[in-house]
Protein backbone atom coordinates (compact mmCIF):
# COMPACT_ATOMS: atom_id res chain seq x y z
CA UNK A 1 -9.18 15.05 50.54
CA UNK A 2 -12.17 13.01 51.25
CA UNK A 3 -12.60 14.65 54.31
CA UNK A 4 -12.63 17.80 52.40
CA UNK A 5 -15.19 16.78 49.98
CA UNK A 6 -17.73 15.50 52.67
CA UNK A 7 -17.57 18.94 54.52
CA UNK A 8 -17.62 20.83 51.25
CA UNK A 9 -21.03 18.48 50.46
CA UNK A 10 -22.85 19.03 54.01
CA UNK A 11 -21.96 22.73 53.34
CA UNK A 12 -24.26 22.68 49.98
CA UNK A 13 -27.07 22.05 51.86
CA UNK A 14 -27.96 24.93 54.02
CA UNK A 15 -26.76 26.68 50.50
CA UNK A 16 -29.02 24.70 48.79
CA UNK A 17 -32.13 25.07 50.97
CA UNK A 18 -31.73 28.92 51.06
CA UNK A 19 -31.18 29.49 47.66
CA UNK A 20 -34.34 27.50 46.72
CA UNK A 21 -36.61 28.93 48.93
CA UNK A 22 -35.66 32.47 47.96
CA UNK A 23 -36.17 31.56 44.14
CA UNK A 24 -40.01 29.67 45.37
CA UNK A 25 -40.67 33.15 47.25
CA UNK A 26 -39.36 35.32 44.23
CA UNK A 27 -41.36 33.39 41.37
CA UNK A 28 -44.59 32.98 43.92
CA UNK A 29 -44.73 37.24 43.72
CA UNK A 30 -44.52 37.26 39.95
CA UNK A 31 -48.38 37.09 40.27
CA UNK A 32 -51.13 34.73 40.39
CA UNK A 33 -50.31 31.38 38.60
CA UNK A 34 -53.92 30.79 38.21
CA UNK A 35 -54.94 33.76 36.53
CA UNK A 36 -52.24 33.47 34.09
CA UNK A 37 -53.64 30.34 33.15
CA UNK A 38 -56.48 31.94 31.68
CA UNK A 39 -54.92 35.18 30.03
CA UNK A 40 -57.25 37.79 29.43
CA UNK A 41 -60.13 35.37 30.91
CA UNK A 42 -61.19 36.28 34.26
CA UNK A 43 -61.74 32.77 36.25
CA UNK A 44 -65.19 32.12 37.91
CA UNK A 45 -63.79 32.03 41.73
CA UNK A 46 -65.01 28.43 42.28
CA UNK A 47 -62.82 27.16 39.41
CA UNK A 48 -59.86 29.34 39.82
CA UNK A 49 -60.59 28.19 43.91
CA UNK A 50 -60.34 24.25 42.54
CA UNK A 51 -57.63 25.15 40.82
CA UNK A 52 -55.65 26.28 43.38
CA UNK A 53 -56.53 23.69 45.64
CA UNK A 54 -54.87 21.57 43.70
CA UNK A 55 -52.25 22.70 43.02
CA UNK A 56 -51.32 23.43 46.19
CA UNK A 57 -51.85 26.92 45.98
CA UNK A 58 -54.00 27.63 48.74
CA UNK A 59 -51.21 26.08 51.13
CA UNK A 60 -48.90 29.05 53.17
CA UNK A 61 -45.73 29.41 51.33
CA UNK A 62 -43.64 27.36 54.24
CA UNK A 63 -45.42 24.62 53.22
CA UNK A 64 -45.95 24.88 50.06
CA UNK A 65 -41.77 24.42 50.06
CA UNK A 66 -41.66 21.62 52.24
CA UNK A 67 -44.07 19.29 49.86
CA UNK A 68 -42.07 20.87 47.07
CA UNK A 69 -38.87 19.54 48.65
CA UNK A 70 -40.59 16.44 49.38
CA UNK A 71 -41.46 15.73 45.69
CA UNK A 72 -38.27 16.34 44.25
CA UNK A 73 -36.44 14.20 46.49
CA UNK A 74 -38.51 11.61 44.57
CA UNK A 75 -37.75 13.11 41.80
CA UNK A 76 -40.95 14.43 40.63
CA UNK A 77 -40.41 18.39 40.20
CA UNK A 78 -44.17 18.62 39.43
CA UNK A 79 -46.12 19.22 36.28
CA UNK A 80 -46.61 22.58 33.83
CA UNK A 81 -49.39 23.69 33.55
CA UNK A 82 -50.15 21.95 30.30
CA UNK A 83 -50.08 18.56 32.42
CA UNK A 84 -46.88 18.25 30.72
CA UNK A 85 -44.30 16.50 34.04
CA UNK A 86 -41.42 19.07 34.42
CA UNK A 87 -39.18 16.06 34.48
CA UNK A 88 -40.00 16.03 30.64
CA UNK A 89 -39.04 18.92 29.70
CA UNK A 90 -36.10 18.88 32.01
CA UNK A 91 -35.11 15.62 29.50
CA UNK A 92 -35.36 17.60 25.99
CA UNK A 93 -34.10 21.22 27.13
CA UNK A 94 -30.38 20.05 29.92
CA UNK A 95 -29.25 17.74 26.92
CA UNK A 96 -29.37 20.81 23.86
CA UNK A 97 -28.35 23.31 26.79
CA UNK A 98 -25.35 21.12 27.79
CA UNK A 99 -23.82 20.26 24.61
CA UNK A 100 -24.60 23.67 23.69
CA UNK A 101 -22.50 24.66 27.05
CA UNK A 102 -19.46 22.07 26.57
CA UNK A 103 -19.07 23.85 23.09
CA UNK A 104 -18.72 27.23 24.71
CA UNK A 105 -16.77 26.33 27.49
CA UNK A 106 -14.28 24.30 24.63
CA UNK A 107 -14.03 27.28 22.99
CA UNK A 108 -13.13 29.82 25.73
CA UNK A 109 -10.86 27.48 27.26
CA UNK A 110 -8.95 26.50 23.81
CA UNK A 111 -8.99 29.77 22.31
CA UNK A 112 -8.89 31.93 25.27
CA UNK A 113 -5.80 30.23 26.99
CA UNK A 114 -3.99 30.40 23.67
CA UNK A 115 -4.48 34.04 23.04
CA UNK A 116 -3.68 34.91 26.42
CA UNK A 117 -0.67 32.81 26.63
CA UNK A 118 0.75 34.07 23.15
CA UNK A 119 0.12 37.75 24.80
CA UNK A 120 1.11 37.11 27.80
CA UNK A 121 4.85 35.50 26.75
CA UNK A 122 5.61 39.27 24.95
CA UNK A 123 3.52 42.17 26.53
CA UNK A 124 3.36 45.00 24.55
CA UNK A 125 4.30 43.32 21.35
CA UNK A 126 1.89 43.27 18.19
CA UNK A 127 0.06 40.08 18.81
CA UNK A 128 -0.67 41.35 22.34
CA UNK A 129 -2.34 44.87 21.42
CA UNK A 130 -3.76 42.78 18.69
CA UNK A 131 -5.27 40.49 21.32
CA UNK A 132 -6.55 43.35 23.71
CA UNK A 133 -7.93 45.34 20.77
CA UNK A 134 -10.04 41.54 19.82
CA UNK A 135 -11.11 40.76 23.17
CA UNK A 136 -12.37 44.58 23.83
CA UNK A 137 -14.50 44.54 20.38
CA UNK A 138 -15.98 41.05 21.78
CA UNK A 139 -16.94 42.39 24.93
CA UNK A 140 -18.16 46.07 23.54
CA UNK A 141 -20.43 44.00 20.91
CA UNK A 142 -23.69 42.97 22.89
CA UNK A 143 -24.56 38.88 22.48
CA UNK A 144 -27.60 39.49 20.59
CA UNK A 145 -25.96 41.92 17.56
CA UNK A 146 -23.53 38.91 17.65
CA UNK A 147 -25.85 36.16 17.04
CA UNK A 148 -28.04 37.77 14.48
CA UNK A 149 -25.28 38.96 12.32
CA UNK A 150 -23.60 34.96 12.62
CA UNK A 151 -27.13 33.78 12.11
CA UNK A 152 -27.66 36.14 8.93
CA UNK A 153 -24.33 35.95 7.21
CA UNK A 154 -23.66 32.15 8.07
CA UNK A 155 -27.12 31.31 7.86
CA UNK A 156 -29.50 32.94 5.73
CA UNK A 157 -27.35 34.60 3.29
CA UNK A 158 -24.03 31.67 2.90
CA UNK A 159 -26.21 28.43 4.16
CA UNK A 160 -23.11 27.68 6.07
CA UNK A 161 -25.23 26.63 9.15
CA UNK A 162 -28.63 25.09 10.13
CA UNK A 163 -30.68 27.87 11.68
CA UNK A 164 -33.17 25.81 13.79
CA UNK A 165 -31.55 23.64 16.47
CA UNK A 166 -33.40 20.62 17.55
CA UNK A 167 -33.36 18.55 20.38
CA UNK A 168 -30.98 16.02 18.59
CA UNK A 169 -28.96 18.00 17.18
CA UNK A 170 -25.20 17.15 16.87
CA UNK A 171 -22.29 19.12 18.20
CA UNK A 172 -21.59 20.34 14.27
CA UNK A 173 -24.91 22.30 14.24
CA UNK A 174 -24.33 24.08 18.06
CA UNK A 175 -20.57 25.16 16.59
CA UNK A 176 -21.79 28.97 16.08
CA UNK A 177 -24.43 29.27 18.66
CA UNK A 178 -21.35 28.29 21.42
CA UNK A 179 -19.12 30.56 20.07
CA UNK A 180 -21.86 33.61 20.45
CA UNK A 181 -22.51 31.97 23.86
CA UNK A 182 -18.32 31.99 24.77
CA UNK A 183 -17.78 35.12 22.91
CA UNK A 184 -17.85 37.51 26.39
CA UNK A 185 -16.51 34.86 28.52
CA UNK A 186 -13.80 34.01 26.04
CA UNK A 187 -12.52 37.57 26.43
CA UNK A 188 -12.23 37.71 30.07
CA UNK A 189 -10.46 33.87 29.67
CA UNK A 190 -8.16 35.73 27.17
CA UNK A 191 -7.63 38.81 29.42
CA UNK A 192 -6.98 36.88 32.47
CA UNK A 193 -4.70 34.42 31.09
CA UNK A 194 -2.41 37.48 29.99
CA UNK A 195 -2.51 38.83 33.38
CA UNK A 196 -1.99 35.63 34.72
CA UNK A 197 1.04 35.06 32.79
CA UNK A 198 2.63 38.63 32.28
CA UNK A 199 2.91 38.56 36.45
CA UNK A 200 4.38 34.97 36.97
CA UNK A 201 6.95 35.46 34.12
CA UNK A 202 8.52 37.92 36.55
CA UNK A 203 8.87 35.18 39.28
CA UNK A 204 11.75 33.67 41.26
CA UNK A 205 10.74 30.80 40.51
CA UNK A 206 10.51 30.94 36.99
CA UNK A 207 13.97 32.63 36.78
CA UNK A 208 15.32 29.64 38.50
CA UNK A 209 13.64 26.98 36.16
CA UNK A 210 15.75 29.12 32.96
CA UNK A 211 18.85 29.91 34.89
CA UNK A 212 18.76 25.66 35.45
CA UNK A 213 18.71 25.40 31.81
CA UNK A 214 15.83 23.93 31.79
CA UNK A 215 13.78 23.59 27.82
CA UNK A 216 11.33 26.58 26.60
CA UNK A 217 9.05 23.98 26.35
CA UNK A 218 8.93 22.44 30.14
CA UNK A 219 9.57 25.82 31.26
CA UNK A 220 6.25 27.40 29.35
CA UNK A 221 4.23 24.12 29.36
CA UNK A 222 4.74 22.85 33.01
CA UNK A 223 6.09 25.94 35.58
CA UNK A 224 4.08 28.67 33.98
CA UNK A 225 1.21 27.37 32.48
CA UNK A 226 -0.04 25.37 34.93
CA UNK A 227 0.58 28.22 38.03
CA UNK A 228 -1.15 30.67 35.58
CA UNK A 229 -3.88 28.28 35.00
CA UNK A 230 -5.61 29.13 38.51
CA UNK A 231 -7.89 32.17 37.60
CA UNK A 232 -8.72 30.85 34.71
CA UNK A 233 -9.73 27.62 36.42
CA UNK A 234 -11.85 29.76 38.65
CA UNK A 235 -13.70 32.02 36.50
CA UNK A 236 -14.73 29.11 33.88
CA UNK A 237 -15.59 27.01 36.90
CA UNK A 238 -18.09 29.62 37.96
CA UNK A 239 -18.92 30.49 34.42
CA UNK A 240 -20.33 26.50 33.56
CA UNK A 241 -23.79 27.41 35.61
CA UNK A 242 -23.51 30.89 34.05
CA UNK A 243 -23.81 29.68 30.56
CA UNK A 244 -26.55 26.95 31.14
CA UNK A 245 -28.44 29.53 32.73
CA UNK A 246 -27.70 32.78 30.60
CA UNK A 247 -28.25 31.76 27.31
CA UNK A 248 -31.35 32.69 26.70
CA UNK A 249 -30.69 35.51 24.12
CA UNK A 250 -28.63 32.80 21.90
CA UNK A 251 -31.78 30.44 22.51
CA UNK A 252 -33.85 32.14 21.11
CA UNK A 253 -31.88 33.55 18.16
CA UNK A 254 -31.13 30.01 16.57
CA UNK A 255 -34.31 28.80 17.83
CA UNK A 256 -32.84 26.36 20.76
CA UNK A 257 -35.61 24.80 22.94
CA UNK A 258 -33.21 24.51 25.69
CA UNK A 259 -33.04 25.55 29.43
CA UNK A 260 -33.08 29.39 28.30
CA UNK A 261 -36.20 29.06 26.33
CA UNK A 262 -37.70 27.23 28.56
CA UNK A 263 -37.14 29.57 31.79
CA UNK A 264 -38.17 32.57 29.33
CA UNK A 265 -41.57 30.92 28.78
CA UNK A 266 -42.13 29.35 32.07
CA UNK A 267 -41.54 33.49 33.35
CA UNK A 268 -43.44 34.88 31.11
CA UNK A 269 -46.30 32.42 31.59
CA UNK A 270 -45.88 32.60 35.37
CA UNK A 271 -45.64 29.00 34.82
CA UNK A 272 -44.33 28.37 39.03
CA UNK A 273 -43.56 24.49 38.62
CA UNK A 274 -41.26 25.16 35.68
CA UNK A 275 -39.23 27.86 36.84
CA UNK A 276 -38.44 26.59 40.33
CA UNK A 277 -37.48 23.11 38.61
CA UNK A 278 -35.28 24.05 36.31
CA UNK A 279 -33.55 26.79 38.73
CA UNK A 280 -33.09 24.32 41.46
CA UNK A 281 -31.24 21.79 38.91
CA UNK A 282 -29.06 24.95 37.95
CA UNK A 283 -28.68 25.64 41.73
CA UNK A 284 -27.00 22.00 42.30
CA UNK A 285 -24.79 22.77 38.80
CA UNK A 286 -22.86 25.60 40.41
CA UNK A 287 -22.20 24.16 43.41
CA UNK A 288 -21.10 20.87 41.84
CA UNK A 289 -19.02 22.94 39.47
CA UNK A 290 -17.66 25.12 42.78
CA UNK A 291 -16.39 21.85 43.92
CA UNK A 292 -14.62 20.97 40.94
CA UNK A 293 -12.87 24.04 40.36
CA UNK A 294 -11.68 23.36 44.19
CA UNK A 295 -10.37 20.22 43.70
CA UNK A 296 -8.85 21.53 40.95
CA UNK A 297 -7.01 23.58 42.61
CA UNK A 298 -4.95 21.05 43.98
CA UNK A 299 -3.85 19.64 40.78
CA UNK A 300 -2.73 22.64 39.34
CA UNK A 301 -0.81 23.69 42.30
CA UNK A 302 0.91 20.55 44.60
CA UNK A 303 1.59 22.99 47.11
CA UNK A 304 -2.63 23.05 47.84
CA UNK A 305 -3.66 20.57 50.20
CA UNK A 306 -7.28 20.10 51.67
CA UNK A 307 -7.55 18.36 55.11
């Protein structure tokens, strides 16, 4: 296993160091930086020149990557361009996004495996159409018709909820925001588990673990559950970087200054130092979370082994 793990880590790099430099090439063609800077302003050329210059800007790209990668193995991922460090806002938006992300990720996992599990055990019965009718209106629904209409009802109109989210908010307040966030992703954890579980209750295995008499319970809990576990493992492994990074529409509905809100503004500011920072820390949270679901694997199934 530990073998395993060191490969899996030296494989992250080369993954790493493409990934990045395609997102540094991708947000340096947005436009000019500088320019955007001073909105409808047009720069005297010596300034805007200055500007550059210090920034960097003036560098070829090659090399403007290499310092980059040099500064953030210090850990400085540069500054906005309101002199504000990166690492700053990096400190007030991952905390809000990742509470905001262990919410969702609570909920598709509790809810989802339960409704696929209860349609899984009877296909065809009433709680399972019931269950494929829910999950299809979830994922027919877009996000943001979900969120304002939770925002409005629970909101504005009931006072149910706190409608601005700050940085120190509790998990209480991010209760409705995660479940718009989990909604689509819940469905597909609700879907899959009924797959998942339709197909392995027509196993040999599974026949012998009844015909041995042994209890509903061990037989549901332990030899089906945890086999049927292994998609589900995978896709909310892979969904963890998906909500940190897609949330943006929910951000900005309930007003949450978190990793969404702040890519949306550092894009539509052409604000370089921002994006690239907060995309490379999402970069490292998928492939940490690729890892997991890996090693996972192994726990769910003994018959896994990684040399």
């Amino acid at each position: 296993m530990g073998r395993y793990v060191i490969r899996r880590l030296l494989q992250m790099v080369p993954v790493f160091l493409g990934t990045t430099f395609l997102i540094f090439a991708m947000v340096h063609v947005l436009g000019d930086p500088v320019a955007a800077m001073f909105g409808d302003r047009t720069p005297d050329p010596a300034t805007a020149a200055a500007i550059r210059h210090d920034l960097g800007l003036d560098l070829p790209l090659w090399q403007q990557y290499l310092n980059y990668l040099g500064d953030i193995v210090q850990g400085d991922f540069g500054k906005a361009f309101n002199g504000q460090p990166v690492t700053e806002l990096m400190g007030t938006a991952f905390p809000v996004t990742l509470k905001l992300t262990l919410v969702a990720i609570v909920f598709e996992a509790v809810i989802g495996v339960a409704l696929g599990m209860i349609s899984g055990l009877r296909p065809g019965g009433f709680a399972d159409n019931g269950a494929l009718a829910f999950t299809l209106l979830i994922i027919s629904v877009p996000t943001f018709v979900t969120g304002y209409l939770l925002q409005y009802l629970l909101g504005v109109k009931w006072g149910v909820i706190n409608v601005s989210v700050s940085s120190e908010t509790g998990i209480g307040e991010l209760l409705i925001p995660g479940l718009v966030v989990a909604g689509v992703s819940l469905a597909y954890v609700t879907r899959l588990t009924r797959t998942s579980v339709a197909e392995n209750m027509r196993t040999d295995y599974l026949r012998t673990a009844v015909a041995k008499g042994l209890p509903r319970r061990r037989v549901v809990g332990v030899h089906l559950m945890r086999n049927s576990l292994i998609p589900v493992v995978t896709f909310v492994g892979a969904d963890i970087g998906s909500l940190m990074a897609g949330a943006i529409i929910t951000e900005r509905i309930f007003n949450i200054h978190g990793v969404g809100f702040q890519l949306y503004n550092g894009v539509l500011r052409q604000n370089v130092q921002t994006v690239v920072g907060f995309v490379t820390v999402l970069v490292l949270v998928f492939l940490l979370a690729n890892l997991l679901v890996d090693l996972l694997y192994a726990v769910l199934d003994p018959r896994i082994r990684y040399a």
